[in-house]
PDB file of N, CA and C in Angstrom:
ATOM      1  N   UNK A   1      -4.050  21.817 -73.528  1.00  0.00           N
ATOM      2  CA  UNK A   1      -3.460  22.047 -74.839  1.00  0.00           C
ATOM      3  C   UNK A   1      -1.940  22.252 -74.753  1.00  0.00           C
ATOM      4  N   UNK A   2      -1.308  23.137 -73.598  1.00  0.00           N
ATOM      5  CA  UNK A   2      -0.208  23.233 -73.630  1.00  0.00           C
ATOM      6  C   UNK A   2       0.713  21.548 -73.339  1.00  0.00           C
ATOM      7  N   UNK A   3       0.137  20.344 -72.714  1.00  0.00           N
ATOM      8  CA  UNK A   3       1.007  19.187 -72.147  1.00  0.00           C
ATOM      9  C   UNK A   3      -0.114  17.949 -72.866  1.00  0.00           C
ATOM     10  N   UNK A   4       0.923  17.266 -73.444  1.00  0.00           N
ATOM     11  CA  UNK A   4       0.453  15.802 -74.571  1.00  0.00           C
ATOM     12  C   UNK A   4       0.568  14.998 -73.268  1.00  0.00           C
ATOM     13  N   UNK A   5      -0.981  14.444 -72.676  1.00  0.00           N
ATOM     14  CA  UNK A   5      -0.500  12.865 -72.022  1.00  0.00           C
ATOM     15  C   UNK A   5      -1.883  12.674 -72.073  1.00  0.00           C
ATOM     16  N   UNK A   6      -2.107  11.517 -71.352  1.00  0.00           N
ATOM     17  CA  UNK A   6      -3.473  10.547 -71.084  1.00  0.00           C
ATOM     18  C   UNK A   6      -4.723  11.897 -70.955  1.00  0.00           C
ATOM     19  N   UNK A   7      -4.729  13.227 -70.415  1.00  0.00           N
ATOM     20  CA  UNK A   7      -5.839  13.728 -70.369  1.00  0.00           C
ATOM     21  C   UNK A   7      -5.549  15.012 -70.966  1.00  0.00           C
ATOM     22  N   UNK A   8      -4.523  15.516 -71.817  1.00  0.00           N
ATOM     23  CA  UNK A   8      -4.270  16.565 -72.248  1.00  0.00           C
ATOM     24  C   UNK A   8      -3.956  16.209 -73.746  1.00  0.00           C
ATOM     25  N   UNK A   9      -4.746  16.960 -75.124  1.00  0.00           N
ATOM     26  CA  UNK A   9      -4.194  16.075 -76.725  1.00  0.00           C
ATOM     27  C   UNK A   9      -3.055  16.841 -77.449  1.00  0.00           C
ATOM     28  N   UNK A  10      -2.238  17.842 -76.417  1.00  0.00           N
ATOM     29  CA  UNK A  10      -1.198  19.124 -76.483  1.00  0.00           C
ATOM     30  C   UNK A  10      -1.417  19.780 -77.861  1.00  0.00           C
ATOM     31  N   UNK A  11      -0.839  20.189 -78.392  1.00  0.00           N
ATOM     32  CA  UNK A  11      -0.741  21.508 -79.128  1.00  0.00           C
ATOM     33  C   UNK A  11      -0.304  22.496 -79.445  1.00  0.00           C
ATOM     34  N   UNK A  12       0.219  22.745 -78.460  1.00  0.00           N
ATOM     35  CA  UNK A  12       0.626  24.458 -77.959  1.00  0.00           C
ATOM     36  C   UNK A  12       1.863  24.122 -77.623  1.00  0.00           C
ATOM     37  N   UNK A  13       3.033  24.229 -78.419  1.00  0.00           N
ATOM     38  CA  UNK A  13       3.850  23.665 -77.947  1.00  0.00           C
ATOM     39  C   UNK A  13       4.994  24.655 -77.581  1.00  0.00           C
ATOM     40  N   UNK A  14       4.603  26.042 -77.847  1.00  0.00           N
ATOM     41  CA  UNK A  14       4.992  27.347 -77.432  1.00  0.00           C
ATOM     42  C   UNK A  14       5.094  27.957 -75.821  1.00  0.00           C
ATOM     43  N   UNK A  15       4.282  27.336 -75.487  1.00  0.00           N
ATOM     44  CA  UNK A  15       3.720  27.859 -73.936  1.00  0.00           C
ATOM     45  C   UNK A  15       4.279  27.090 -73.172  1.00  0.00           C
ATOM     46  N   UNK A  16       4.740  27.532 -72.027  1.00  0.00           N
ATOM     47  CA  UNK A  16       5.755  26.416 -70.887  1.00  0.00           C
ATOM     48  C   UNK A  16       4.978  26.744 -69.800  1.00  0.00           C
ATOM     49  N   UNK A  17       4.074  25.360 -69.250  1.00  0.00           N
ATOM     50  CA  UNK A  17       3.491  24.726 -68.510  1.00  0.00           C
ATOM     51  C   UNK A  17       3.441  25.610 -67.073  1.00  0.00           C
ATOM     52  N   UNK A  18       4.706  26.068 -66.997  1.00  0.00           N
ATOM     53  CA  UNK A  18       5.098  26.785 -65.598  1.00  0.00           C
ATOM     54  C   UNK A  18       4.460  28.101 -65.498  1.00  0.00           C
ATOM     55  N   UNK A  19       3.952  28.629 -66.839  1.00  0.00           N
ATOM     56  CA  UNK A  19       3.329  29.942 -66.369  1.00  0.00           C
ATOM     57  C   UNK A  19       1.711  29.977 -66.700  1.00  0.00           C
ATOM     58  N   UNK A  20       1.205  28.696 -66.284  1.00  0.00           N
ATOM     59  CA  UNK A  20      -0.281  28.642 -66.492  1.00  0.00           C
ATOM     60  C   UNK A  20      -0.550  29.164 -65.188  1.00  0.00           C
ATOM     61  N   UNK A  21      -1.942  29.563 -65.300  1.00  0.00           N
ATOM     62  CA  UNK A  21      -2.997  29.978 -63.581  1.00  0.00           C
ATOM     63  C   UNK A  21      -3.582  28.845 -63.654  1.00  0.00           C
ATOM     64  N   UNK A  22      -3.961  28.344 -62.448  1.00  0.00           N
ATOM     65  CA  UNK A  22      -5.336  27.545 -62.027  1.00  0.00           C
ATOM     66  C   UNK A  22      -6.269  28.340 -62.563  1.00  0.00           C
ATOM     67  N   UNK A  23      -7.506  27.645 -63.300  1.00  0.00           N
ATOM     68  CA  UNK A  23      -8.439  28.093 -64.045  1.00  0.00           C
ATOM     69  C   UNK A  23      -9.754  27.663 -62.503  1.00  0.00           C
ATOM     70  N   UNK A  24      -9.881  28.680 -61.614  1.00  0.00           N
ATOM     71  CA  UNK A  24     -11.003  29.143 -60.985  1.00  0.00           C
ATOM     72  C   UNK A  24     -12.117  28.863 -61.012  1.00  0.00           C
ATOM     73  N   UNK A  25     -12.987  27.670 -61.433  1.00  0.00           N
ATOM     74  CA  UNK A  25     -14.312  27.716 -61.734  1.00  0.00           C
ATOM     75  C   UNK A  25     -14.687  26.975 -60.090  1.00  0.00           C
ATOM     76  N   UNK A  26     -16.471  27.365 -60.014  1.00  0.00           N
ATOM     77  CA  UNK A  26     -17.168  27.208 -58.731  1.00  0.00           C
ATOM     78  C   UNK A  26     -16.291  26.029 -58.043  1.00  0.00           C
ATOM     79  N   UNK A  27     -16.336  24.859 -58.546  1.00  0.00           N
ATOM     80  CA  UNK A  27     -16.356  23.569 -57.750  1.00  0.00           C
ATOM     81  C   UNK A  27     -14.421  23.728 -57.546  1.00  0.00           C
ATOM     82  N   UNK A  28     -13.754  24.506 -58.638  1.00  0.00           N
ATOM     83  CA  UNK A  28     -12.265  24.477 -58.346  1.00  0.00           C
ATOM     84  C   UNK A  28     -12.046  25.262 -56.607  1.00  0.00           C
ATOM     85  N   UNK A  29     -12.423  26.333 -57.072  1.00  0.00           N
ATOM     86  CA  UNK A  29     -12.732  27.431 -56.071  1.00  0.00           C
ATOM     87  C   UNK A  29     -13.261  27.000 -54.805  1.00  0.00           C
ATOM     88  N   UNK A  30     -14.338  26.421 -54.831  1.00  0.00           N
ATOM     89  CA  UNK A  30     -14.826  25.702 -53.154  1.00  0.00           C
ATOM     90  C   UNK A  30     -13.735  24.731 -52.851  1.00  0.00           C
ATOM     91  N   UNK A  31     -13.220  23.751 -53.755  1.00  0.00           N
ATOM     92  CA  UNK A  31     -12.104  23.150 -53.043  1.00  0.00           C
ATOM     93  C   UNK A  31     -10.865  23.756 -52.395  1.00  0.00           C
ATOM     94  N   UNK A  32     -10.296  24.633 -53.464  1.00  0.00           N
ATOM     95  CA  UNK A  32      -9.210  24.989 -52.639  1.00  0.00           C
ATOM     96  C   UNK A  32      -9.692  26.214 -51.849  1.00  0.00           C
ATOM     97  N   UNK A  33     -10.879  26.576 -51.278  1.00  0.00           N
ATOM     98  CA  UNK A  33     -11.035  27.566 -50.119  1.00  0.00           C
ATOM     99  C   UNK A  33     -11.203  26.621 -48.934  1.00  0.00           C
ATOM    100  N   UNK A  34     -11.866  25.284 -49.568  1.00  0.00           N
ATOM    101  CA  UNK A  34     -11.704  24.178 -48.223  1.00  0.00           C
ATOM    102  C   UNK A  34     -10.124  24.117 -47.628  1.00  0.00           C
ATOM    103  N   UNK A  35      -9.465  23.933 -48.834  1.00  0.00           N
ATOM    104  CA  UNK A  35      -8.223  23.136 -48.648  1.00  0.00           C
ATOM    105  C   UNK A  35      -7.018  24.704 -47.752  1.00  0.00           C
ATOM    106  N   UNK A  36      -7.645  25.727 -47.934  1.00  0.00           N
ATOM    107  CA  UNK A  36      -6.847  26.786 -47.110  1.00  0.00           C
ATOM    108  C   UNK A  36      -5.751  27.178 -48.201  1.00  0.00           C
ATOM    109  N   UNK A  37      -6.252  26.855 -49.478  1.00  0.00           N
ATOM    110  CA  UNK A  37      -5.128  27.458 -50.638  1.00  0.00           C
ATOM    111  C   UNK A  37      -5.932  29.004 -50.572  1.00  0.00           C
ATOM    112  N   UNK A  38      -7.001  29.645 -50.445  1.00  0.00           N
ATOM    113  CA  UNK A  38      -7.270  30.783 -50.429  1.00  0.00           C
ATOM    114  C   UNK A  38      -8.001  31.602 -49.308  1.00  0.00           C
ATOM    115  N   UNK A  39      -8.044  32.248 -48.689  1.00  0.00           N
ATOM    116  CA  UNK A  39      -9.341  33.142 -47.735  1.00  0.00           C
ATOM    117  C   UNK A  39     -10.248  34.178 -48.640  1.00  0.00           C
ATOM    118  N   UNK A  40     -10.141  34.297 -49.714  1.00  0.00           N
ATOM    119  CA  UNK A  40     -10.581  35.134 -50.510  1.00  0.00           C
ATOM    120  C   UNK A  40     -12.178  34.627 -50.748  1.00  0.00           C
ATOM    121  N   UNK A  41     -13.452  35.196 -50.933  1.00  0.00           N
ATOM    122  CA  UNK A  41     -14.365  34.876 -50.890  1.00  0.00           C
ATOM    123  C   UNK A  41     -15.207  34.933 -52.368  1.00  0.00           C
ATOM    124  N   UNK A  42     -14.357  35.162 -53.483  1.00  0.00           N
ATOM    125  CA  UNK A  42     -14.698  35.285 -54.448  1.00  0.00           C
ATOM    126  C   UNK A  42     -13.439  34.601 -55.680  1.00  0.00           C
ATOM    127  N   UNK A  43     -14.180  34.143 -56.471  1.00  0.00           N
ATOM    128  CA  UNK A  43     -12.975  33.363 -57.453  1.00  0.00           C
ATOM    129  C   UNK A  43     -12.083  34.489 -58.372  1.00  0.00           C
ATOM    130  N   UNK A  44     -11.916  35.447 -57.711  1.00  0.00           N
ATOM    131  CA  UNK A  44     -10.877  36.579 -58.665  1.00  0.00           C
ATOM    132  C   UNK A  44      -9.487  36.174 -59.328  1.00  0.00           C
ATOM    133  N   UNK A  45      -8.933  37.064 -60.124  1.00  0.00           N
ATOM    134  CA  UNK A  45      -7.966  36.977 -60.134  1.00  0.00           C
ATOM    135  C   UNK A  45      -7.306  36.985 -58.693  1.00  0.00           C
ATOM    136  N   UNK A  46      -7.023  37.621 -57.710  1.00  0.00           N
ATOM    137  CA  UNK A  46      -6.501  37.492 -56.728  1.00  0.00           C
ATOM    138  C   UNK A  46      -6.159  36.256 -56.364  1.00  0.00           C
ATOM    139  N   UNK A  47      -7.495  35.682 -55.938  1.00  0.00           N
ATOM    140  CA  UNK A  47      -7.645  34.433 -55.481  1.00  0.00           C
ATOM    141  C   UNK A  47      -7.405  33.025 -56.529  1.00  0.00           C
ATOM    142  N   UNK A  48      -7.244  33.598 -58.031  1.00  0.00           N
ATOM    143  CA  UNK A  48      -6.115  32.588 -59.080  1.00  0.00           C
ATOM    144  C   UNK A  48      -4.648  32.743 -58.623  1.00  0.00           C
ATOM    145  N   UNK A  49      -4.371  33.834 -58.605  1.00  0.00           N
ATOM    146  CA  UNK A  49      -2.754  34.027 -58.131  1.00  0.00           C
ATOM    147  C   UNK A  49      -2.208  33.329 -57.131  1.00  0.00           C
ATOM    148  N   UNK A  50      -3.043  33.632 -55.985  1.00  0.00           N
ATOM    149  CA  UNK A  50      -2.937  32.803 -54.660  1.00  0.00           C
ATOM    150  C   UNK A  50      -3.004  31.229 -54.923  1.00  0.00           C
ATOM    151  N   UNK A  51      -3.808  30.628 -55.133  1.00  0.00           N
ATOM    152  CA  UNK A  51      -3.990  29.043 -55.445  1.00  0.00           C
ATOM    153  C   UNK A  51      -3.037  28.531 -56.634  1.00  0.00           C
ATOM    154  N   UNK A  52      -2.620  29.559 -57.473  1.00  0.00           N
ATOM    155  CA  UNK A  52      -1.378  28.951 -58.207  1.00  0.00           C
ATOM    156  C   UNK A  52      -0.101  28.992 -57.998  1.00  0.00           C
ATOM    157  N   UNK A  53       0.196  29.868 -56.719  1.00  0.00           N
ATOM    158  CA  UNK A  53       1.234  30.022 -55.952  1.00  0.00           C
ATOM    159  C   UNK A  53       1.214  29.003 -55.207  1.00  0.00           C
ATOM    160  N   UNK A  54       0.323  28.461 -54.302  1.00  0.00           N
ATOM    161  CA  UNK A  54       0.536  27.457 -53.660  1.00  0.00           C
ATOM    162  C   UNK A  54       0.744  25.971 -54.123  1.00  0.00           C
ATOM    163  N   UNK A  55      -0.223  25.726 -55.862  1.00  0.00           N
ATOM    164  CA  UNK A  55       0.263  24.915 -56.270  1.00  0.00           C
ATOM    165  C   UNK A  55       1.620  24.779 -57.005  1.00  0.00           C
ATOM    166  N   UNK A  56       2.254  25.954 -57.330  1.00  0.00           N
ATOM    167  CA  UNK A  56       3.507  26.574 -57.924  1.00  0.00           C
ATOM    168  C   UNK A  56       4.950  25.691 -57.080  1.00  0.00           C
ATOM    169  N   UNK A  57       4.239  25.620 -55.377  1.00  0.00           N
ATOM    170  CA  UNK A  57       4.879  25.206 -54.417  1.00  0.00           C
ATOM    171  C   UNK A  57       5.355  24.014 -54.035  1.00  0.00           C
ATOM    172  N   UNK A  58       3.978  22.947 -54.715  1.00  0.00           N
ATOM    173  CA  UNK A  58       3.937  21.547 -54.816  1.00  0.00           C
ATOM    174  C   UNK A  58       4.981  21.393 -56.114  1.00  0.00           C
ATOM    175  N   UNK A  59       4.647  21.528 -57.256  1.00  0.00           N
ATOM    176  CA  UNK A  59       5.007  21.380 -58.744  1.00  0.00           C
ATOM    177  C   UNK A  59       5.413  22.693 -59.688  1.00  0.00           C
ATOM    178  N   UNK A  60       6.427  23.270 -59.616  1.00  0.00           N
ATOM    179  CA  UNK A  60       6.920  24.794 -59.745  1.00  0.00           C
ATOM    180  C   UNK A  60       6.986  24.751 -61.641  1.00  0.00           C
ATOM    181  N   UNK A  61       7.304  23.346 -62.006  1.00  0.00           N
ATOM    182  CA  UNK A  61       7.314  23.064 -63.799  1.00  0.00           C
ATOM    183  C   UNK A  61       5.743  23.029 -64.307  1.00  0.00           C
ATOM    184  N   UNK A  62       4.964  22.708 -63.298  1.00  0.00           N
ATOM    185  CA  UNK A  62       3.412  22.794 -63.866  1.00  0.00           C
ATOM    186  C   UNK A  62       2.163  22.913 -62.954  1.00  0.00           C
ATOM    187  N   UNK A  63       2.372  24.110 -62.442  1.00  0.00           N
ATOM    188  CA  UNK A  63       1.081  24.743 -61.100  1.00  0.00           C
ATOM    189  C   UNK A  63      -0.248  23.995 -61.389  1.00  0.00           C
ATOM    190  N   UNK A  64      -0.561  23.880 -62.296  1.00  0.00           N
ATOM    191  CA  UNK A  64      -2.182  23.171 -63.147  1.00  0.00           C
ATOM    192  C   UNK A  64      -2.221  21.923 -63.036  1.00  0.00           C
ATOM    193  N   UNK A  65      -0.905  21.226 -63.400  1.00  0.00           N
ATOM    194  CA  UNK A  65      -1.331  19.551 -63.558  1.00  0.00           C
ATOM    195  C   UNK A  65      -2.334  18.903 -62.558  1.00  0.00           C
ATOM    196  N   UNK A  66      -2.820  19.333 -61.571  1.00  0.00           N
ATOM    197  CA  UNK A  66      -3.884  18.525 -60.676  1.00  0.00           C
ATOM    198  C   UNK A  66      -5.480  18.976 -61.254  1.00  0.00           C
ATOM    199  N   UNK A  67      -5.362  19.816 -61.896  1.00  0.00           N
ATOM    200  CA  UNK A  67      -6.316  20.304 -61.834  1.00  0.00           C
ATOM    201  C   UNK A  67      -7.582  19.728 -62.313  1.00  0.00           C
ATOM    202  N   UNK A  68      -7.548  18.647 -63.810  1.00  0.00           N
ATOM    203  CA  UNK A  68      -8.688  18.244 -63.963  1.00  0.00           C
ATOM    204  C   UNK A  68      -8.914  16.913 -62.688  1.00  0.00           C
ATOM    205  N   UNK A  69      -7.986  16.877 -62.101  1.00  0.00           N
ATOM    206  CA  UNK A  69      -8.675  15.617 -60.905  1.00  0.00           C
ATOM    207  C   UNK A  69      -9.074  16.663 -59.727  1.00  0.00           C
ATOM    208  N   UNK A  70      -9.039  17.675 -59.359  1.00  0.00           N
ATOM    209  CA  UNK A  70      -9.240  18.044 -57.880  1.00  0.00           C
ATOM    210  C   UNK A  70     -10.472  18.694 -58.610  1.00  0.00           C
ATOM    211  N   UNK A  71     -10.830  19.252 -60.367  1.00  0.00           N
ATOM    212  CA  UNK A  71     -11.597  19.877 -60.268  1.00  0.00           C
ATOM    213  C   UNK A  71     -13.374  18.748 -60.154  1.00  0.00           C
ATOM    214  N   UNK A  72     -12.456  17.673 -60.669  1.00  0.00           N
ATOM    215  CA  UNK A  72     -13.614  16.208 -60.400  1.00  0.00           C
ATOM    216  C   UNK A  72     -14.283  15.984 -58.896  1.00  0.00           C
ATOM    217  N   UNK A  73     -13.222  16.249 -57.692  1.00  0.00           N
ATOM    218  CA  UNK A  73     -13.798  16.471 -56.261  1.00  0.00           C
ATOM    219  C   UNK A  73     -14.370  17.244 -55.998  1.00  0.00           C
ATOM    220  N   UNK A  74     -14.533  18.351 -56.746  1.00  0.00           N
ATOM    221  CA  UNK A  74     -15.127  19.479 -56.631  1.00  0.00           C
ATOM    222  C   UNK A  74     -16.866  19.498 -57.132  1.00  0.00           C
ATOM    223  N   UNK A  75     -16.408  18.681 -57.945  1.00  0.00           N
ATOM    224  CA  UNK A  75     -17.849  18.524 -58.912  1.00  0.00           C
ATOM    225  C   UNK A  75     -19.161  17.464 -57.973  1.00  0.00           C
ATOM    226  N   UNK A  76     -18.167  16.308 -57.259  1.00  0.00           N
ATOM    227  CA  UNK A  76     -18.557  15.301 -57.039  1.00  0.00           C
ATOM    228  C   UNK A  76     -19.507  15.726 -55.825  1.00  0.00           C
ATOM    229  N   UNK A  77     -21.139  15.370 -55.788  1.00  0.00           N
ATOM    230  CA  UNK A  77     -21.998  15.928 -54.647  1.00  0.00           C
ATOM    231  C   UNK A  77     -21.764  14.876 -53.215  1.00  0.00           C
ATOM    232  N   UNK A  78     -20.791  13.739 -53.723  1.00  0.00           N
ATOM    233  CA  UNK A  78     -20.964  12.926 -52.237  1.00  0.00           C
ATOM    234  C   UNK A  78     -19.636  13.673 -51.959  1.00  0.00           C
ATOM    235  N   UNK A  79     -18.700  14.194 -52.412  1.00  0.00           N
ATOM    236  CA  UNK A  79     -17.559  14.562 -51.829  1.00  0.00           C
ATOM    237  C   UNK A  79     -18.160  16.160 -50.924  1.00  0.00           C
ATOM    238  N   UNK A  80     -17.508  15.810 -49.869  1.00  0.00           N
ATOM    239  CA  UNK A  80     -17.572  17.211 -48.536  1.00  0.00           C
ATOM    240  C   UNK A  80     -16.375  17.465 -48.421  1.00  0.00           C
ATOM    241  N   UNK A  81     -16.389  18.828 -48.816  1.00  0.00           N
ATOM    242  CA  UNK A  81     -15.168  19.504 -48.817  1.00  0.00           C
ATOM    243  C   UNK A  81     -14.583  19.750 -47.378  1.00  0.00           C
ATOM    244  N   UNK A  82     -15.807  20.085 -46.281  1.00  0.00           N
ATOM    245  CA  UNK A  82     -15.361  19.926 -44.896  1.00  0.00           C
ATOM    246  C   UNK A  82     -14.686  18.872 -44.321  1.00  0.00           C
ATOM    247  N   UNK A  83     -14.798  18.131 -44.650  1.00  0.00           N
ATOM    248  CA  UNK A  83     -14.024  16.543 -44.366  1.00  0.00           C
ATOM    249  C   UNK A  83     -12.749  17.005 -44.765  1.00  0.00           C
ATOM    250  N   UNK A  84     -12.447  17.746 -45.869  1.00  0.00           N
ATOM    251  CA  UNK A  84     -11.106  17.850 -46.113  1.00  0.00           C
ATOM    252  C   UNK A  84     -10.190  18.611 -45.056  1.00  0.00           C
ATOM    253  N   UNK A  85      -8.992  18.568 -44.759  1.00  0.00           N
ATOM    254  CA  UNK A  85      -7.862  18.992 -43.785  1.00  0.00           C
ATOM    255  C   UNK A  85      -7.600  19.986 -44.574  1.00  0.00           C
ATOM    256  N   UNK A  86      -7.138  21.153 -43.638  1.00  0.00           N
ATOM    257  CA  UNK A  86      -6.647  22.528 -44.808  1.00  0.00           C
ATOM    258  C   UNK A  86      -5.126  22.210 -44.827  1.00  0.00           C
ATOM    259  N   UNK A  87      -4.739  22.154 -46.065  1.00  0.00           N
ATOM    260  CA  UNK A  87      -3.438  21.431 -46.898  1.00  0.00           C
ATOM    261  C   UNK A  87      -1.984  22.179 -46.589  1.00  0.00           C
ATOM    262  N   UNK A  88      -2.721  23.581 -46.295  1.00  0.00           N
ATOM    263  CA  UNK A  88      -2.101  25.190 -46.279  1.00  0.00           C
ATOM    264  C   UNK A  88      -0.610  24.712 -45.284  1.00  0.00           C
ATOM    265  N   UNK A  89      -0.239  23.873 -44.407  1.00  0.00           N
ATOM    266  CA  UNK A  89       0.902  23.701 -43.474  1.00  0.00           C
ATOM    267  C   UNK A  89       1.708  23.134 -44.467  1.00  0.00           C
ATOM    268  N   UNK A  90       1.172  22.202 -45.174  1.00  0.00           N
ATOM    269  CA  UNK A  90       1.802  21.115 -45.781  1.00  0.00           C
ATOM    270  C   UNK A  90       2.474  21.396 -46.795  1.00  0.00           C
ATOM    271  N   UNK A  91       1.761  22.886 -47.461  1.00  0.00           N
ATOM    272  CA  UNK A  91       2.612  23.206 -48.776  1.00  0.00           C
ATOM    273  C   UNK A  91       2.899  24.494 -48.436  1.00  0.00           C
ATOM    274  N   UNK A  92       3.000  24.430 -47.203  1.00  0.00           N
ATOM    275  CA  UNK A  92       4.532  25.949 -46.923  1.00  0.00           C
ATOM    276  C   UNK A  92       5.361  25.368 -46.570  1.00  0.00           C
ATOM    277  N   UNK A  93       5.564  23.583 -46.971  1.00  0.00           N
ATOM    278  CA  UNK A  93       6.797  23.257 -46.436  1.00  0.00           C
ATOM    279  C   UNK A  93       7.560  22.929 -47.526  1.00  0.00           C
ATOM    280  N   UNK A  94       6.603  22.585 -48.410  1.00  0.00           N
ATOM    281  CA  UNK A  94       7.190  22.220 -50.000  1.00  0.00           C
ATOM    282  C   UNK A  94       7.907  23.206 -50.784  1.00  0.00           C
TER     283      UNK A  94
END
């Protein structure tokens, strides 16, 4: 609601993109504990803060924008999250 494009119909045109959280749900949450965005073992706030900091790191104007595609890998039962590389080096460099 807050960003008008191909998967968002905006709205909200009050709210600046930069201070959204990653919205935490199961399949979000198992990905980025694969991906080494969290060690936290539960989808808390904590563990929102943390994963939007790291995406904060990639894209600092909009921490969220990945989110309805990574939350699609998440969903997906042929996708193995173990297969995935933990990302965690890559975006302490960003």
């Amino acid at each position: 609601m807050v960003r008008a494009d191909a998967v968002d119909p905006g709205g909200w045109e009050g709210v600046d993109p930069s201070r959204l959280l990653v919205p935490l749900d199961t399949h979000m949450f198992r990905l980025c504990r694969s991906l080494g965005l969290t060690e936290r073992k539960c989808a808390n706030i904590g563990a929102c803060l943390e994963v939007t900091a790291a995406f904060r790191r990639v894209s600092p104007g909009d921490p969220v924008k990945y989110d309805f595609a990574l939350t699609r890998l998440g969903i997906n039962p042929e996708v193995k999250t173990s297969d995935f590389p933990a990302i965690e080096r890559v975006l302490k460099r960003a």
